[in-house]
N, C-alpha and C. Protein backbone atom coordinates (compact mmCIF):
# COMPACT_ATOMS: atom_id res chain seq x y z
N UNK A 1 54.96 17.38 -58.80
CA UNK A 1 55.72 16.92 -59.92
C UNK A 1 55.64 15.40 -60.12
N UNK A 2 55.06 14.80 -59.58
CA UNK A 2 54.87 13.34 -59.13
C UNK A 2 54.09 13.06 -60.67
N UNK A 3 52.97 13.81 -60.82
CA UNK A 3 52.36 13.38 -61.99
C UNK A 3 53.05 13.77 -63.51
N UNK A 4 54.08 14.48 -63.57
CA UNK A 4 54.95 15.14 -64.46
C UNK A 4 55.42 13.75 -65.73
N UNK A 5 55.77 12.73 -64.98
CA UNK A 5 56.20 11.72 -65.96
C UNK A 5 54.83 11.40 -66.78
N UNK A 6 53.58 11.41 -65.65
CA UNK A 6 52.43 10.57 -66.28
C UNK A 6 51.46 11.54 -67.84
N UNK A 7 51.94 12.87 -67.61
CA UNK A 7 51.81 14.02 -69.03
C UNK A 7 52.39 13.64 -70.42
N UNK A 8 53.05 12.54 -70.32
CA UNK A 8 53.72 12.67 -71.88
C UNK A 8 52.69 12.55 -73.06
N UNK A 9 51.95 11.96 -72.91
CA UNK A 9 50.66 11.95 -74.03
C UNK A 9 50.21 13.12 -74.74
N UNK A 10 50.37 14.09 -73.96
CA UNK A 10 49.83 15.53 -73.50
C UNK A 10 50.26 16.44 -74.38
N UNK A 11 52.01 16.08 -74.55
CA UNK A 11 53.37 16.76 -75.11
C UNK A 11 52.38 17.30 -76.73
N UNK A 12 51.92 16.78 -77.38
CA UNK A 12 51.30 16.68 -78.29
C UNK A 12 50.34 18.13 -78.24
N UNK A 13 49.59 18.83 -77.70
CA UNK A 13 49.17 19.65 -77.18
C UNK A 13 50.23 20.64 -76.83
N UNK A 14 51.69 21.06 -77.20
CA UNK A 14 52.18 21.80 -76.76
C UNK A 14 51.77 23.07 -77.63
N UNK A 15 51.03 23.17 -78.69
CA UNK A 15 50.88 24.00 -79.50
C UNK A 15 50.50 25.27 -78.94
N UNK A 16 48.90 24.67 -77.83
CA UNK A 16 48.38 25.31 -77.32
C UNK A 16 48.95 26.29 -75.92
N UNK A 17 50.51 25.63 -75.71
CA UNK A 17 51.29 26.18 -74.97
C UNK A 17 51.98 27.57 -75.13
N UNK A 18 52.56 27.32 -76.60
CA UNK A 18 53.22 28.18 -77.17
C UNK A 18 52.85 30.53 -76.95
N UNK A 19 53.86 30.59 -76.42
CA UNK A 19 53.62 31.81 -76.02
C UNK A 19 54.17 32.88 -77.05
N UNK A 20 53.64 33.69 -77.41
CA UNK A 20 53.90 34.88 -78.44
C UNK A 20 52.91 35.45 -78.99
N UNK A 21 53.26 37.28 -79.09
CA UNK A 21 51.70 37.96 -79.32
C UNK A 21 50.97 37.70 -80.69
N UNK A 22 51.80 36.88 -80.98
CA UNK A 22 50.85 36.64 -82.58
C UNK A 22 50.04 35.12 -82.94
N UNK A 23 50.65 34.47 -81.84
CA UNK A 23 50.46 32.84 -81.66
C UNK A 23 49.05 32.72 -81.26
N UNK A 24 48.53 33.52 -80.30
CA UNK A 24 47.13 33.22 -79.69
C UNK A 24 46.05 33.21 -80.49
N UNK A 25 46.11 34.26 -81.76
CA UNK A 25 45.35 34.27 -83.01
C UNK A 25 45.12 32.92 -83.68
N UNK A 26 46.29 32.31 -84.20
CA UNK A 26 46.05 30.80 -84.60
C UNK A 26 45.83 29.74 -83.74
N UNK A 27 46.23 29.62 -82.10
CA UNK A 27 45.46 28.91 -80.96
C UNK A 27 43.98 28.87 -80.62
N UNK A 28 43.41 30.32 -80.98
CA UNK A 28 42.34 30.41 -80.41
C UNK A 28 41.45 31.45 -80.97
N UNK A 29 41.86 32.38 -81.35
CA UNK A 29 40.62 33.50 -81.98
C UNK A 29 40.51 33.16 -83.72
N UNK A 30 41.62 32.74 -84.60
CA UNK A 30 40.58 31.94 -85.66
C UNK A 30 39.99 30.93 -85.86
N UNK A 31 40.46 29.69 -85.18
CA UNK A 31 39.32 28.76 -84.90
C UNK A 31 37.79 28.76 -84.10
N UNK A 32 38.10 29.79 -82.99
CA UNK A 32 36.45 30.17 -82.72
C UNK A 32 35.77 31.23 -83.47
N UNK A 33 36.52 32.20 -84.56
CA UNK A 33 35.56 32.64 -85.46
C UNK A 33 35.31 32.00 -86.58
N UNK A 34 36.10 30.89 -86.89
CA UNK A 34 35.76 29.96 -87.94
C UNK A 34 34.36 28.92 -87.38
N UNK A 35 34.33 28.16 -86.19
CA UNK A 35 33.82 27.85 -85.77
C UNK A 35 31.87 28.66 -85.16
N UNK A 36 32.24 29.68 -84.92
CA UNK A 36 31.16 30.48 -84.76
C UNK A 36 30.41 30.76 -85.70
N UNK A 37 30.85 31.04 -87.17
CA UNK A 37 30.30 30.94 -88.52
C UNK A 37 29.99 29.85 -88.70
N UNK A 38 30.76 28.61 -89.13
CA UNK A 38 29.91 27.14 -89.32
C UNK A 38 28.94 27.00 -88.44
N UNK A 39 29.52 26.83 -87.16
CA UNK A 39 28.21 26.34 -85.92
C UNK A 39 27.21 27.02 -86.24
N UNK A 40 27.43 27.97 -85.61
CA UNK A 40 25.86 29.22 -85.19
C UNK A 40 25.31 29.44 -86.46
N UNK A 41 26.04 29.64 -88.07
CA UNK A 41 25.02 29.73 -89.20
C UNK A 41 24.18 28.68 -89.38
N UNK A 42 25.21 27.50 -89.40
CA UNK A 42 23.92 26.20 -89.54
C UNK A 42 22.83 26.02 -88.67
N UNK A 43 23.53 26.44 -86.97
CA UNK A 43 22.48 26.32 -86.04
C UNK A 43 21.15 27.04 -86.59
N UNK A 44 21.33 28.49 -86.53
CA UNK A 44 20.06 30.12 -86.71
C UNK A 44 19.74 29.22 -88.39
N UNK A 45 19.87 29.39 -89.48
CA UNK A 45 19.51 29.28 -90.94
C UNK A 45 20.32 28.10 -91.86
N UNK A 46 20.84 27.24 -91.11
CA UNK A 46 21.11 25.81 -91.62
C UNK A 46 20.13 24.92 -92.02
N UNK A 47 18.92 24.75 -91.20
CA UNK A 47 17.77 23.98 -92.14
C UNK A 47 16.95 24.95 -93.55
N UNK A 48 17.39 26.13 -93.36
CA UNK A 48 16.34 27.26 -94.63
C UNK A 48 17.41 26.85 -96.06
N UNK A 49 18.73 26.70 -96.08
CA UNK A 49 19.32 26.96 -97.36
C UNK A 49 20.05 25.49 -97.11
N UNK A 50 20.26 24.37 -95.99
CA UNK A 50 21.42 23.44 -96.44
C UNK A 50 20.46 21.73 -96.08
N UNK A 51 20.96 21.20 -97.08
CA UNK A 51 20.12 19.68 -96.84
C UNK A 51 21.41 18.74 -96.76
N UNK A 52 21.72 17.81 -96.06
CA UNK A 52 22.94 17.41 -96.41
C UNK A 52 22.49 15.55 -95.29
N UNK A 53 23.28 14.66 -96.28
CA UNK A 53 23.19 13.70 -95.51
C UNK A 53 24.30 13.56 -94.61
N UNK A 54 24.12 13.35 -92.97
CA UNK A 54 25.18 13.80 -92.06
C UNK A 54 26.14 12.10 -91.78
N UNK A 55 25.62 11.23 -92.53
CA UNK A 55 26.62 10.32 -92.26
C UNK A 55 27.44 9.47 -93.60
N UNK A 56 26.97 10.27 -94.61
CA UNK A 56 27.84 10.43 -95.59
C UNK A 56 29.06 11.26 -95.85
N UNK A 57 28.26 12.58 -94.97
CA UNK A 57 29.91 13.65 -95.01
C UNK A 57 30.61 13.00 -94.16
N UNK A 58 30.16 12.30 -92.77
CA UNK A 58 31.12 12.02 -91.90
C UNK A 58 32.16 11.04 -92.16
N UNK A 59 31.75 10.14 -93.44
CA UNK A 59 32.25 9.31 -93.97
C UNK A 59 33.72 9.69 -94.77
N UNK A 60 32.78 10.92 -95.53
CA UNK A 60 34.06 11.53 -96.20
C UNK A 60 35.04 12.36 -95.47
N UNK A 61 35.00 12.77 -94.36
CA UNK A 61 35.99 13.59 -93.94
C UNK A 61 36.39 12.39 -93.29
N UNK A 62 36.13 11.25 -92.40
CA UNK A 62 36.49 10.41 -92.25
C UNK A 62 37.86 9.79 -93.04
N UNK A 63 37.38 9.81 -94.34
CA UNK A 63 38.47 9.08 -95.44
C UNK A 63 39.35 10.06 -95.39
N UNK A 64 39.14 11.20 -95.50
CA UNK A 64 40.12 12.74 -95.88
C UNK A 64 41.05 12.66 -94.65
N UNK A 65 40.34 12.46 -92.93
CA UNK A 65 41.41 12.33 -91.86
C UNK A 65 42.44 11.27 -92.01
N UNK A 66 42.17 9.96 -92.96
CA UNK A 66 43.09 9.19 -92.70
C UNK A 66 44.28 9.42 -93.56
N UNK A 67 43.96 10.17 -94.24
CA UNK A 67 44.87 10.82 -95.40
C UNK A 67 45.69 11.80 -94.83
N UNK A 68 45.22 12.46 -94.04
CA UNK A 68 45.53 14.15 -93.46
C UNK A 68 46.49 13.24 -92.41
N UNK A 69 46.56 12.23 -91.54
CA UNK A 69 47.20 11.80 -90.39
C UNK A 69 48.55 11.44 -91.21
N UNK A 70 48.36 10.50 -92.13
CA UNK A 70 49.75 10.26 -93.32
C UNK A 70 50.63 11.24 -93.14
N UNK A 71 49.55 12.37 -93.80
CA UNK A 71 50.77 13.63 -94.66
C UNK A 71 51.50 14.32 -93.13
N UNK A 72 50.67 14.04 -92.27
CA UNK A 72 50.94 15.00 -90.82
C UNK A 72 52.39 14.24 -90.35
N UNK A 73 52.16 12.88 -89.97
CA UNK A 73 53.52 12.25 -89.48
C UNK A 73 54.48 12.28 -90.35
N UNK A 74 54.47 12.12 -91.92
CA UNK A 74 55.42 12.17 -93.13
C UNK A 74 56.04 13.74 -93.01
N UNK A 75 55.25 14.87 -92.57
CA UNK A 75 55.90 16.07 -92.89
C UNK A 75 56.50 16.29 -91.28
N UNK A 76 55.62 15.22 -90.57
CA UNK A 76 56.48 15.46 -88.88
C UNK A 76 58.09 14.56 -88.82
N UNK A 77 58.41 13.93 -89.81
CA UNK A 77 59.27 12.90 -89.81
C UNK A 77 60.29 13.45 -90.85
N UNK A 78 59.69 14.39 -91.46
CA UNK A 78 60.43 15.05 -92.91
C UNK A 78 61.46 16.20 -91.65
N UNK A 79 60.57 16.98 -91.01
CA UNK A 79 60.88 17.97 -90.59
C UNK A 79 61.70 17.83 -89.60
N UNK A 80 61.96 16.52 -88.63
CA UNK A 80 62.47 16.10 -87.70
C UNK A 80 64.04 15.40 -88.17
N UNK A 81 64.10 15.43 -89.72
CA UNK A 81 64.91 14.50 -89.97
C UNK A 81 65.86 14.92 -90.84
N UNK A 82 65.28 16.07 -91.47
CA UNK A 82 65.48 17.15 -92.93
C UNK A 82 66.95 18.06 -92.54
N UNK A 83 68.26 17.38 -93.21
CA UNK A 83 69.74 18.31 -92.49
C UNK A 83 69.39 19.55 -93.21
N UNK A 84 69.12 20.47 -92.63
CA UNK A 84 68.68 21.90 -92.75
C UNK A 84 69.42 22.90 -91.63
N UNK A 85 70.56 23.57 -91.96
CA UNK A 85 71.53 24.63 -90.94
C UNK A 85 69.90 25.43 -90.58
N UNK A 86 69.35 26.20 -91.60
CA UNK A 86 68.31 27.09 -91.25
C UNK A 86 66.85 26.66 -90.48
N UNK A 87 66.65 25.13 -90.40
CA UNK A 87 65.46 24.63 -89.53
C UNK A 87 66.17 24.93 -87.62
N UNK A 88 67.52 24.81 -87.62
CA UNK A 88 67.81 24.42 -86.27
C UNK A 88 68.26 26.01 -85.71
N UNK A 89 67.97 27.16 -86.53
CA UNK A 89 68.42 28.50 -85.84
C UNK A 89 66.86 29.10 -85.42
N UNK A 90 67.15 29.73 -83.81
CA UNK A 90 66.24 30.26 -83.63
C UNK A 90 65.26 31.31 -84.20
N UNK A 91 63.76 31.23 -84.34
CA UNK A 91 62.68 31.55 -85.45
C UNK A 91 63.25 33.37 -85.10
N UNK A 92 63.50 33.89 -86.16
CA UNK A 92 63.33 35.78 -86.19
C UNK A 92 62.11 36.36 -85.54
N UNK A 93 62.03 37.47 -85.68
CA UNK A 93 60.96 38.46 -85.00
C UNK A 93 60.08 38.15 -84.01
N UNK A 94 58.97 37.85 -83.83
CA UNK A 94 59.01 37.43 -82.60
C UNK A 94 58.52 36.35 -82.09
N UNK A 95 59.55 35.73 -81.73
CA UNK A 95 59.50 34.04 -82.23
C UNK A 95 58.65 33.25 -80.69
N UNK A 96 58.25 32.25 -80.73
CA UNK A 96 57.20 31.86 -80.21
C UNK A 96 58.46 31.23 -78.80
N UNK A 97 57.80 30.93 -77.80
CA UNK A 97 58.79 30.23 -76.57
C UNK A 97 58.16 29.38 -76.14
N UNK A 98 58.09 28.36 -75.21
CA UNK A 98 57.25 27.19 -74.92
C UNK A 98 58.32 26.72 -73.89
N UNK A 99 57.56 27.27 -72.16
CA UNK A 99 57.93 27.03 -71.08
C UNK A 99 57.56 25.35 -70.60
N UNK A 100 58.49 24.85 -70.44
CA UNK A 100 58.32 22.86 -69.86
C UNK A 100 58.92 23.42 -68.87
N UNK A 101 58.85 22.39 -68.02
CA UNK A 101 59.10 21.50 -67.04
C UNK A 101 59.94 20.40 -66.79
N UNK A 102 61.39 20.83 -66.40
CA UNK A 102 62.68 19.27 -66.42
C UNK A 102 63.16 19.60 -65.42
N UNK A 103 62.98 18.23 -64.53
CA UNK A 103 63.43 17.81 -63.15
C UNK A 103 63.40 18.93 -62.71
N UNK A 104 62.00 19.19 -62.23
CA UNK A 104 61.85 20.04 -61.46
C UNK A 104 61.98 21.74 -61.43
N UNK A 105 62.69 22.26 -62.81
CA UNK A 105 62.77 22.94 -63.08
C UNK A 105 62.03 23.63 -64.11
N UNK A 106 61.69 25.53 -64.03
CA UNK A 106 61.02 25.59 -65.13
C UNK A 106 61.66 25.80 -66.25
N UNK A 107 61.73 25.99 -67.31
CA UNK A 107 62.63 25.99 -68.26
C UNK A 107 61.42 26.68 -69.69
N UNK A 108 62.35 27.90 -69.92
CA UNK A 108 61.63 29.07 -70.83
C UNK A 108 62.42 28.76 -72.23
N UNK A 109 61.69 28.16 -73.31
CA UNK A 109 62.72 27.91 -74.84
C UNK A 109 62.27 28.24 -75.61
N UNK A 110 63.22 29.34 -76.52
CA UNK A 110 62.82 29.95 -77.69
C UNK A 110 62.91 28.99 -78.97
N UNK A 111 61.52 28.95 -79.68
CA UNK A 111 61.96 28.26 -80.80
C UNK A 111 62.73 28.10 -81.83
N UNK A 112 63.46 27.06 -82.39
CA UNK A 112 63.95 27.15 -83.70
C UNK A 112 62.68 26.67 -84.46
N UNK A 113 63.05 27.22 -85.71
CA UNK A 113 62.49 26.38 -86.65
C UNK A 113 61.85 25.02 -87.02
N UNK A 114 62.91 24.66 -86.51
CA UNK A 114 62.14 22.55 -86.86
C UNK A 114 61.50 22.21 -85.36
N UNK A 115 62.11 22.88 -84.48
CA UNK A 115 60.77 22.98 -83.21
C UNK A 115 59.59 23.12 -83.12
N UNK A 116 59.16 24.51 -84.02
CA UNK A 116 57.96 25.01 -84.17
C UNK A 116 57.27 24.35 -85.23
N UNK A 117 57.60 24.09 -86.12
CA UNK A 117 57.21 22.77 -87.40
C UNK A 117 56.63 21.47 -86.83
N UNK A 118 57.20 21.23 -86.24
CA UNK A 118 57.38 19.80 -85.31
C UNK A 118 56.02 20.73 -84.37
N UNK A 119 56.11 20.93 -83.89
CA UNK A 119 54.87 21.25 -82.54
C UNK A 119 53.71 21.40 -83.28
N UNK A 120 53.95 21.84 -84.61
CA UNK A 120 52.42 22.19 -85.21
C UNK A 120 52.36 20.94 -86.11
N UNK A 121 53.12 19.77 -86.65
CA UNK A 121 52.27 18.89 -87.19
C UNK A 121 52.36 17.64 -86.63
N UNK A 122 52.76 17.83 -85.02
CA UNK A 122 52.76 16.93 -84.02
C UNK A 122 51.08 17.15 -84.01
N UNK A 123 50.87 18.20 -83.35
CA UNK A 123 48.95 19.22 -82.76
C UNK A 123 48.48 18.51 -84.25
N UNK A 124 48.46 19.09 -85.30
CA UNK A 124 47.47 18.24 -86.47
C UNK A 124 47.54 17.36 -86.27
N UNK A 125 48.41 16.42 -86.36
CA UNK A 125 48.37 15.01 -86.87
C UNK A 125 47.32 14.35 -85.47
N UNK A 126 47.54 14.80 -84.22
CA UNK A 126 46.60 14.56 -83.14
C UNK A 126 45.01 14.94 -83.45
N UNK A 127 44.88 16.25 -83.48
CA UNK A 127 43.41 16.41 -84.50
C UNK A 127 42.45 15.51 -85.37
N UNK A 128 43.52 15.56 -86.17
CA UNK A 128 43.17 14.10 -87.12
C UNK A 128 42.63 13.34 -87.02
N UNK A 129 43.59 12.66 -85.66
CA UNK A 129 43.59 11.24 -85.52
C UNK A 129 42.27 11.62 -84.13
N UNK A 130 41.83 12.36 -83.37
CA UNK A 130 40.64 12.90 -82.86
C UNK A 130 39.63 13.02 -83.35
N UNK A 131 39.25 13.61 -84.62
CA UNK A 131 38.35 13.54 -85.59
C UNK A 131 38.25 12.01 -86.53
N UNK A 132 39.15 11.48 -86.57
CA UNK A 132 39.19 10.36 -87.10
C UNK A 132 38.41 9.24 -86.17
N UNK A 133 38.61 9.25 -84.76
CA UNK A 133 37.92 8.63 -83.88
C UNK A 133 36.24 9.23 -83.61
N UNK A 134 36.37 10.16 -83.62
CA UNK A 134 34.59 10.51 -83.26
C UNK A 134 34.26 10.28 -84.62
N UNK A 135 34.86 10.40 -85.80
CA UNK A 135 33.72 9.99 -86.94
C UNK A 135 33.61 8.69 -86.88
N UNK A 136 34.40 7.41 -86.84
CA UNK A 136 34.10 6.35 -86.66
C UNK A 136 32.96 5.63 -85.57
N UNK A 137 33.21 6.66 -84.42
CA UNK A 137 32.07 6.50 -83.27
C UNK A 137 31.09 7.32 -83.95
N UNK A 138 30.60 7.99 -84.43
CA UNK A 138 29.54 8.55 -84.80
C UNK A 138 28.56 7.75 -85.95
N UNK A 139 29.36 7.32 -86.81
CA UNK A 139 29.07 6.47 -88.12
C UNK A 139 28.65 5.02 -87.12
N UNK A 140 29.31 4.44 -86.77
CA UNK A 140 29.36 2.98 -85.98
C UNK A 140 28.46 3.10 -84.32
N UNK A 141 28.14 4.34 -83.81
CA UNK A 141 27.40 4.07 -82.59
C UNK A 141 25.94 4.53 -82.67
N UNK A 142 24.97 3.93 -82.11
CA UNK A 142 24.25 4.68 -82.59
C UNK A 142 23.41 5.05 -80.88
N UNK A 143 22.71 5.64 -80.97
CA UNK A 143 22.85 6.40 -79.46
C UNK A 143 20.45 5.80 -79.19
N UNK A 144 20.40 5.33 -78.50
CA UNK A 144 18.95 5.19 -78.44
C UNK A 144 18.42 6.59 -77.36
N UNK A 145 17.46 6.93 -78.06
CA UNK A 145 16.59 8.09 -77.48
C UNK A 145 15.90 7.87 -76.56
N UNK A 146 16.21 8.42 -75.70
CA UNK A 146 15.26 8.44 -73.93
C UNK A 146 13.65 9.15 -74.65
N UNK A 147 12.89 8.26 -73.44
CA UNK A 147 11.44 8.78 -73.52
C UNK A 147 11.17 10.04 -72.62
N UNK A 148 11.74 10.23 -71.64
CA UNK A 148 11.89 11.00 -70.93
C UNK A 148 12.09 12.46 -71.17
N UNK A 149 11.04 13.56 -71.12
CA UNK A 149 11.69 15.06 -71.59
C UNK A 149 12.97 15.48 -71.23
N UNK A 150 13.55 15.21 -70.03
CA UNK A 150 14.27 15.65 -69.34
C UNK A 150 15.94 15.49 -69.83
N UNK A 151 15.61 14.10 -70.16
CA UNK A 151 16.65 13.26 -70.44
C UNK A 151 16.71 13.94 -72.16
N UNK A 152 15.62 13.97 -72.77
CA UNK A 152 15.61 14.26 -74.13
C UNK A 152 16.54 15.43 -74.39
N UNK A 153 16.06 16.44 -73.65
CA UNK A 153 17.06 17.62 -73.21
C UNK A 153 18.55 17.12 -72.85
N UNK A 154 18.71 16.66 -72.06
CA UNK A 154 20.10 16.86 -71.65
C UNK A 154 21.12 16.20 -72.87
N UNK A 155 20.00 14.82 -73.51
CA UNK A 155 20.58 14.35 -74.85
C UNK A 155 20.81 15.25 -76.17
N UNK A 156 20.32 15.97 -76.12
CA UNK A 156 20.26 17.11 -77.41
C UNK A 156 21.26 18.27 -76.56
N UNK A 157 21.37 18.55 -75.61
CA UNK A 157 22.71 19.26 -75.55
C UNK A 157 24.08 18.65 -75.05
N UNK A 158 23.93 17.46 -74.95
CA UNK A 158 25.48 16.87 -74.98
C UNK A 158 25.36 16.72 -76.86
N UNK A 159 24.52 16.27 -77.48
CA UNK A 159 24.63 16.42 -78.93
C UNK A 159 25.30 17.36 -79.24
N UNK A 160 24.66 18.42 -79.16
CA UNK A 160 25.60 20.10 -79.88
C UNK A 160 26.43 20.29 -78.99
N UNK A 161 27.24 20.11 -77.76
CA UNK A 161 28.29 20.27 -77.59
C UNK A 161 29.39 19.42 -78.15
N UNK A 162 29.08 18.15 -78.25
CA UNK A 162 30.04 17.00 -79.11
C UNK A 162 30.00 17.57 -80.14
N UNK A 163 29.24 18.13 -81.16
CA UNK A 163 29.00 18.74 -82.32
C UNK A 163 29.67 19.66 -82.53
N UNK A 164 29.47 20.67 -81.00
CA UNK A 164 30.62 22.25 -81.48
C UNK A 164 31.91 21.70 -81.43
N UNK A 165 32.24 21.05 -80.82
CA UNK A 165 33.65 20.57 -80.44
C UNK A 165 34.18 20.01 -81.41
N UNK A 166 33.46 18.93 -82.25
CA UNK A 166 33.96 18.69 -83.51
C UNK A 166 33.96 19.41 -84.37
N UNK A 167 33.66 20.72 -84.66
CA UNK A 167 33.24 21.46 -85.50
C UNK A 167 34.82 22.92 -85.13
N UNK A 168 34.81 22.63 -83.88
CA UNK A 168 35.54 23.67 -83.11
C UNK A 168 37.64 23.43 -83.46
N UNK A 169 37.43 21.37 -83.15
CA UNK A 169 38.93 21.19 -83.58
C UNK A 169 39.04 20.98 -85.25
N UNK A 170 37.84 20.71 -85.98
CA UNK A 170 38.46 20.90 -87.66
C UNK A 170 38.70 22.35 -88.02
N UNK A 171 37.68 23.14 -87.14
CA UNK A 171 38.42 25.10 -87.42
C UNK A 171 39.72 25.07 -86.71
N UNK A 172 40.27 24.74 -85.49
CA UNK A 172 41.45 24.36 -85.38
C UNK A 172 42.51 23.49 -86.02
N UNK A 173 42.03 22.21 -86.54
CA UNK A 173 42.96 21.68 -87.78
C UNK A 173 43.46 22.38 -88.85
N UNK A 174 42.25 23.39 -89.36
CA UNK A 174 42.29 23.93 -90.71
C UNK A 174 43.33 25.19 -90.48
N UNK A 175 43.18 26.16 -89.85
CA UNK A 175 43.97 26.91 -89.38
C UNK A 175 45.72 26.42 -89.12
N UNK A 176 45.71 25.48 -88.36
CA UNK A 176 47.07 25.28 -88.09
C UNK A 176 47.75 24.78 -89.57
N UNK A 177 46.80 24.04 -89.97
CA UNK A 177 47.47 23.50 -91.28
C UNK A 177 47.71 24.45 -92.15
N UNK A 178 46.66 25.29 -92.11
CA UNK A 178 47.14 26.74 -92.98
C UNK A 178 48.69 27.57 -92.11
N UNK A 179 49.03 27.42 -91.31
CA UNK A 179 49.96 28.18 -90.69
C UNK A 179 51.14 27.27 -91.15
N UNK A 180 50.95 25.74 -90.73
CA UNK A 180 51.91 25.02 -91.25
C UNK A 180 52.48 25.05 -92.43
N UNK A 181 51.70 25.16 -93.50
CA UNK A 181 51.86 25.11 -94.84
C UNK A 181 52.25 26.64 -95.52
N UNK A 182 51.65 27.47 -94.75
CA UNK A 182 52.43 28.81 -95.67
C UNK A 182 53.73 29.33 -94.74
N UNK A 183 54.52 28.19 -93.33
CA UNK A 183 55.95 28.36 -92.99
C UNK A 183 56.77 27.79 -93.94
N UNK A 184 56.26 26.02 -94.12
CA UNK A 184 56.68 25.82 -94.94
C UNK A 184 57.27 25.95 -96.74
N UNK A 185 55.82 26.79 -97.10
CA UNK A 185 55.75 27.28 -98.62
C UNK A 185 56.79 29.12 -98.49
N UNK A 186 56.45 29.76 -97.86
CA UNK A 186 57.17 31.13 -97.43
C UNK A 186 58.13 31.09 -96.64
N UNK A 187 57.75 31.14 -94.91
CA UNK A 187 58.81 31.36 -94.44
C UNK A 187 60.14 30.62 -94.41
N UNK A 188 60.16 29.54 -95.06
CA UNK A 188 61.48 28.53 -95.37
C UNK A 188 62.65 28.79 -95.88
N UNK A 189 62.23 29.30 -97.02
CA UNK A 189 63.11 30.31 -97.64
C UNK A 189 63.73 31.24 -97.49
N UNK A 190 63.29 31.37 -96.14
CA UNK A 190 63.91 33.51 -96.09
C UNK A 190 64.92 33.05 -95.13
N UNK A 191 66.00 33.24 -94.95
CA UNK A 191 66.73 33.04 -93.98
C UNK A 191 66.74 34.20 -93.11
């Protein structure tokens, strides 16, 4: 527990914590089938049908993340702040729980509402600001090519793994934001 204080950075990532049988779908099985379609199509038949300049898009989603980080803390600050009786009652059917850790203890908590809001545009707004950093390193670094086969190799697959990964948390951005936005647009209302 020694390292317990030194996790707070982390807190941000509780999304991926969140326990409930319907939660793991938006954690993890639609962002890797979203991801498996972008990646692997462009990988297999991406040069036959797509031409695209790759540091112009990066530019533009670039501009789009700094936009997306705004709306993320504004709706994390809305939601944290918003006197709402129905944000602070625990979520209906089967509502998500998110086991921490205080002084030493484990501690099992069912969500309310502005909890679960809050955890998911805490996780975006981190995304964002993740994608916001590798596009700037990507645009601004530029990487010199080894002569070496060996090395050439190992450079072309740290490439496509930095690649799936970026490719892997905007199918994860997109998703959550879609979850975020139709609690907010639907489930808000329903008491």
């Amino acid at each position: 527990m020694a390292l317990q204080k030194h996790t707070k950075v982390f807190t941000v990532f509780s999304f991926l914590r969140l326990q409930s049988p319907d939660i793991f779908w938006y954690q993890w099985i639609y962002p890797s089938v979203i991801f498996a379609v972008a990646f692997g199509g462009f990988q297999w038949w991406g040069d036959q049908f797509i031409s695209f300049d790759k540091d112009n898009l990066i530019s533009d989603i670039n501009a789009f993340m700094g936009i997306l980080v705004g709306f993320y803390i504004a709706a994390l600050a809305a939601v944290s702040s918003f006197s709402n009786d129905n944000l602070d009652q625990i979520m209906k059917g089967r509502a998500p729980t998110l086991t921490t850790v205080r002084k030493g203890a484990e501690i099992k908590e069912t969500l309310t509402r502005r909890r679960f809001l809050a955890i998911i545009f805490g996780y975006s707004a981190t995304l964002a600001i993740i994608l916001y950093i590798f596009g700037v390193l990507q645009v601004h670094l530029i990487v010199v090519q080894p002569t070496e086969p060996w090395a050439q190799t190992i450079m072309t697959f740290i490439r496509q793994m930095t690649w799936g990964l970026y490719i892997w948390i905007a199918s994860s951005l997109l998703v959550v934001t879609l979850l975020g936005l139709h609690y907010l647009v639907e489930r808000m209302h329903r008491a």
